[in-house]
C-alpha atoms as a PDB file:
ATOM      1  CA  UNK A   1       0.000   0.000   0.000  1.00  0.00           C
ATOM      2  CA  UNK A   2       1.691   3.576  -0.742  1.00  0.00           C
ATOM      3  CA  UNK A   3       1.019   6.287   1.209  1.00  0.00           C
ATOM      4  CA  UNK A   4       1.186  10.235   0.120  1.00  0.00           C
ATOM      5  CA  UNK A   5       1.594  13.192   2.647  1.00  0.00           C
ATOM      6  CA  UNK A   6       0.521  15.054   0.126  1.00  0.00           C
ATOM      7  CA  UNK A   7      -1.266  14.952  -3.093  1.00  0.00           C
ATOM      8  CA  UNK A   8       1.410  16.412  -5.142  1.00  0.00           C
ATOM      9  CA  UNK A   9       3.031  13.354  -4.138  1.00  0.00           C
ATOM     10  CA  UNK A  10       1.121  11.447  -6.223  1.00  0.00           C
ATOM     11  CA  UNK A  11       1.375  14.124  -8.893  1.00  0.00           C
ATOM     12  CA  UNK A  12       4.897  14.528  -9.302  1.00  0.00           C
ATOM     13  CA  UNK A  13       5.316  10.348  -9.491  1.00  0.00           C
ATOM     14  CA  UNK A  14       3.617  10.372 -12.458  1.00  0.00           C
ATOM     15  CA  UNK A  15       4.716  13.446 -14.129  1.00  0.00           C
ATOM     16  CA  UNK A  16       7.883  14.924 -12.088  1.00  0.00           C
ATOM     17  CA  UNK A  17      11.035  14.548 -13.506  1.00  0.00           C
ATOM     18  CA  UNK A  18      12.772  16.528 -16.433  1.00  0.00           C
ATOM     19  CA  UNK A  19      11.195  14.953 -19.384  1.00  0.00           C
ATOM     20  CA  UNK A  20       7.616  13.507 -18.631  1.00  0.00           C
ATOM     21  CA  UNK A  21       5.769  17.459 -18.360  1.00  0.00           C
ATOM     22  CA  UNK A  22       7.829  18.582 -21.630  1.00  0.00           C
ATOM     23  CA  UNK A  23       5.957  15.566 -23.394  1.00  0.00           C
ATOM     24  CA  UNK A  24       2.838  15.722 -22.274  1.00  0.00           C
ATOM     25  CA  UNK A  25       2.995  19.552 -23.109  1.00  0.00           C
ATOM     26  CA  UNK A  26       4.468  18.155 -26.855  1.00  0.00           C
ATOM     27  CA  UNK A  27       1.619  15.670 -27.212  1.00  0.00           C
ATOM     28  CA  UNK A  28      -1.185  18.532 -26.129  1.00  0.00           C
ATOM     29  CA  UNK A  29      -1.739  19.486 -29.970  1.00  0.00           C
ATOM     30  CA  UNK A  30      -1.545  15.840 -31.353  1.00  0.00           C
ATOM     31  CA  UNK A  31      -0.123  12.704 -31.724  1.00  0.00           C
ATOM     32  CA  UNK A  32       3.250  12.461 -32.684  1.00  0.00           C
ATOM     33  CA  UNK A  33       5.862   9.819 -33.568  1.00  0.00           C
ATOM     34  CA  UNK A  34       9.132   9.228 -31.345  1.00  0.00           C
ATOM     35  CA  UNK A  35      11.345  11.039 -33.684  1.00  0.00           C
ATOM     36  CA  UNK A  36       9.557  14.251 -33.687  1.00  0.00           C
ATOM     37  CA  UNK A  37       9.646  14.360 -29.874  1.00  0.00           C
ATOM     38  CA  UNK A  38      13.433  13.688 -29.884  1.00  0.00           C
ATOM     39  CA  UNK A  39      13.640  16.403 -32.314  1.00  0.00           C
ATOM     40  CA  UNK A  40      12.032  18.901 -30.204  1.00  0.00           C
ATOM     41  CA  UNK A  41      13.291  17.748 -27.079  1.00  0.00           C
ATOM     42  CA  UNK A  42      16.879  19.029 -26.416  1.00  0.00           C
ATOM     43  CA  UNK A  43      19.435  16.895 -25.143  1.00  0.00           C
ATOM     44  CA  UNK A  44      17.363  13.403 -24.683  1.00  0.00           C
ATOM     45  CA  UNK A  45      18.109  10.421 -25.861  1.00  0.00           C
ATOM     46  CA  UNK A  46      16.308   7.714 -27.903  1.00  0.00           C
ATOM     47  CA  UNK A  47      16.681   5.623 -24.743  1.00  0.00           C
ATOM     48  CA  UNK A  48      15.692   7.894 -22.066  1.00  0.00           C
ATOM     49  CA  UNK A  49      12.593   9.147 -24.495  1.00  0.00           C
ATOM     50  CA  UNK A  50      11.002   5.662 -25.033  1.00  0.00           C
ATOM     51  CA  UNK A  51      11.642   5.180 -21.315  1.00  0.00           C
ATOM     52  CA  UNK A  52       9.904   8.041 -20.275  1.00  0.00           C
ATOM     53  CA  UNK A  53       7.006   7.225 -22.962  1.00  0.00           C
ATOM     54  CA  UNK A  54       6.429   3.475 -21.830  1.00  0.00           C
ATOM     55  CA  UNK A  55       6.095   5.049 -17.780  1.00  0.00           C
ATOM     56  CA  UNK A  56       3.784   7.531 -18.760  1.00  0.00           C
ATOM     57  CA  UNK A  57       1.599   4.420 -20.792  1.00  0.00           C
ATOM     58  CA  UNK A  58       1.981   2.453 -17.883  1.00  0.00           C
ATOM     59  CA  UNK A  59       0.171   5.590 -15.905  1.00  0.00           C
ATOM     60  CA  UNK A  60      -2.302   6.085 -18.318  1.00  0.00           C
ATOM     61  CA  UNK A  61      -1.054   9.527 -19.479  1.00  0.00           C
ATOM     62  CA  UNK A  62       0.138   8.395 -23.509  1.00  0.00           C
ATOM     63  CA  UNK A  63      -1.226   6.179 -25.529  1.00  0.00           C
ATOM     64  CA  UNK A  64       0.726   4.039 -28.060  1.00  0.00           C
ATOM     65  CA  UNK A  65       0.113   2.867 -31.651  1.00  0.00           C
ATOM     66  CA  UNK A  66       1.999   0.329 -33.563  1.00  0.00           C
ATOM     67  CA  UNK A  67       1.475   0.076 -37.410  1.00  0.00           C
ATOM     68  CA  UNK A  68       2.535  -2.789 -38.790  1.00  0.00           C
ATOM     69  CA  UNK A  69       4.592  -1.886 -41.560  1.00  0.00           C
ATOM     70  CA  UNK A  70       8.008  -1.855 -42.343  1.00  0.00           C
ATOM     71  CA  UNK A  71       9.926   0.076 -41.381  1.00  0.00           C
ATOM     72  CA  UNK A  72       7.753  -0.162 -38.403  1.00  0.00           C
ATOM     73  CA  UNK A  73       5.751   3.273 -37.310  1.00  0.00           C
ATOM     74  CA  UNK A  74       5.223   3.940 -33.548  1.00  0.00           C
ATOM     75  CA  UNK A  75       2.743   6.895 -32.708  1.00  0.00           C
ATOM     76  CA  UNK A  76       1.774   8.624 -28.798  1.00  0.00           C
ATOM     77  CA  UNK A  77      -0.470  10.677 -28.131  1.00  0.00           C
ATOM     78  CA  UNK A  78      -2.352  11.708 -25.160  1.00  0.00           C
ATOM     79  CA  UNK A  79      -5.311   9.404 -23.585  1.00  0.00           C
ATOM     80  CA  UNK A  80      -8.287  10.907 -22.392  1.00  0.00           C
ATOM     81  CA  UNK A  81      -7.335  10.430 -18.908  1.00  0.00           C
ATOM     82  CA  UNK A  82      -3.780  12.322 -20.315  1.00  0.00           C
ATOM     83  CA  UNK A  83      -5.520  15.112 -21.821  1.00  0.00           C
ATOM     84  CA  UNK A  84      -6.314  15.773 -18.061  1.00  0.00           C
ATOM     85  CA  UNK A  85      -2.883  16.932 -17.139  1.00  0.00           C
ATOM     86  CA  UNK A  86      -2.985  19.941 -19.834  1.00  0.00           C
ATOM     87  CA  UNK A  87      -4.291  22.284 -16.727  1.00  0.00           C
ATOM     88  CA  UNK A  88      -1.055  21.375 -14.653  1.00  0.00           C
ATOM     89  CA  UNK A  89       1.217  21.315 -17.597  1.00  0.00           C
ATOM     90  CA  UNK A  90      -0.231  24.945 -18.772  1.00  0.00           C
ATOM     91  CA  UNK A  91       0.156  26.086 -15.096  1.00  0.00           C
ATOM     92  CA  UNK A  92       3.485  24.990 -14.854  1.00  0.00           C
ATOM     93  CA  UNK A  93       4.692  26.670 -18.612  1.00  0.00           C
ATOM     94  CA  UNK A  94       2.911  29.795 -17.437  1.00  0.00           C
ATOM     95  CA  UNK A  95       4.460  29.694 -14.298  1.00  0.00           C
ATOM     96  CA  UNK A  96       7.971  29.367 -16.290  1.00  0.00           C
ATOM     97  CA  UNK A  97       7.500  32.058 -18.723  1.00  0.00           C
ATOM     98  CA  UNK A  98       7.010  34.893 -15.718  1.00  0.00           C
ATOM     99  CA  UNK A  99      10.203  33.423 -13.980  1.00  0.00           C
ATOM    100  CA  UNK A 100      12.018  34.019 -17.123  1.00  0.00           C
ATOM    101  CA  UNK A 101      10.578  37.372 -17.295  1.00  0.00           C
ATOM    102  CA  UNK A 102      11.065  38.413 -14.137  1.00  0.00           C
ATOM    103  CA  UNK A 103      15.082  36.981 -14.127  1.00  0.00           C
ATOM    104  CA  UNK A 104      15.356  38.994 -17.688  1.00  0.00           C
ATOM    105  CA  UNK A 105      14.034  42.246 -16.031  1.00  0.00           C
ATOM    106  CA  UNK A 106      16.800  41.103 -13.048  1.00  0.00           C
ATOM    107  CA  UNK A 107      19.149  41.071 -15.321  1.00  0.00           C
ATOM    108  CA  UNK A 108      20.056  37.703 -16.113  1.00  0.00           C
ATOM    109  CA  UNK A 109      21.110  36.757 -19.518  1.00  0.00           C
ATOM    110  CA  UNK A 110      18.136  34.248 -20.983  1.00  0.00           C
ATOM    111  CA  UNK A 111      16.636  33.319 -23.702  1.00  0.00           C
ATOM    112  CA  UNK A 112      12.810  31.865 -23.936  1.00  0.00           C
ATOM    113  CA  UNK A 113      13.120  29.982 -27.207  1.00  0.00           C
ATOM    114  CA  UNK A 114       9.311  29.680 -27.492  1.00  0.00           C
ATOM    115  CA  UNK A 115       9.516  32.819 -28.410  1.00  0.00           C
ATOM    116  CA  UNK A 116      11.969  32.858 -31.154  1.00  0.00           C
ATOM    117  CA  UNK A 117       9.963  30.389 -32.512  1.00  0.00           C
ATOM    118  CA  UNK A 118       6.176  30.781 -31.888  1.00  0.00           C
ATOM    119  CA  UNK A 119       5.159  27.825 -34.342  1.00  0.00           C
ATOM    120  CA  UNK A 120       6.788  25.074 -32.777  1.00  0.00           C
END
């Protein structure tokens, strides 16, 4: 039996970490295959990715579909239980883009890319 002191607990099991919020927030417009989300996520690996993917099937947060073709084609996307976690996801990239702002207006040299690139 597991036991929370708090819900965020439970929250942050299932989507904490440094990759598992930046693909659910990836997945938010549509499904996508695993090399697209290694090409928009900076710095992970094939590995790590289809890791991250398979925990957040086994939590009910992606879905996965195999074609069978060759060479074989493996689409995620979000379930509808997934689609849930858009409100914390949003929260949190909210939440990020004012602590960039304010650190900018402190002074501190960073960059938003989002911003450079609005249509990704």
């Amino acid at each position: 039996m597991k036991h929370y002191n708090l819900g965020i607990e439970a929250t942050l099991e299932i989507i904490g970490g440094k990759w598992k919020a930046l693909i659910i927030c990836l997945l938010m417009p549509g499904v996508k295959r695993t090399s697209e989300l290694q090409r928009s996520i900076q710095g992970i690996s094939q590995k790590v990715l289809i890791q991250q993917l398979r925990e957040l099937e086994r939590d009910g947060i992606v879905r996965r579909h195999v074609y069978q073709q060759m060479p074989p084609k493996v689409e995620y996307g979000l379930t509808e239980y997934g689609i849930t976690a858009n409100s914390i996801v949003d929260v949190m990239c909210a939440w990020g883009r004012d602590n960039i702002a304010l650190r900018q207006h402190q002074g501190e040299d960073i960059v938003l890319l989002e911003d450079e690139n609005p249509t990704s």
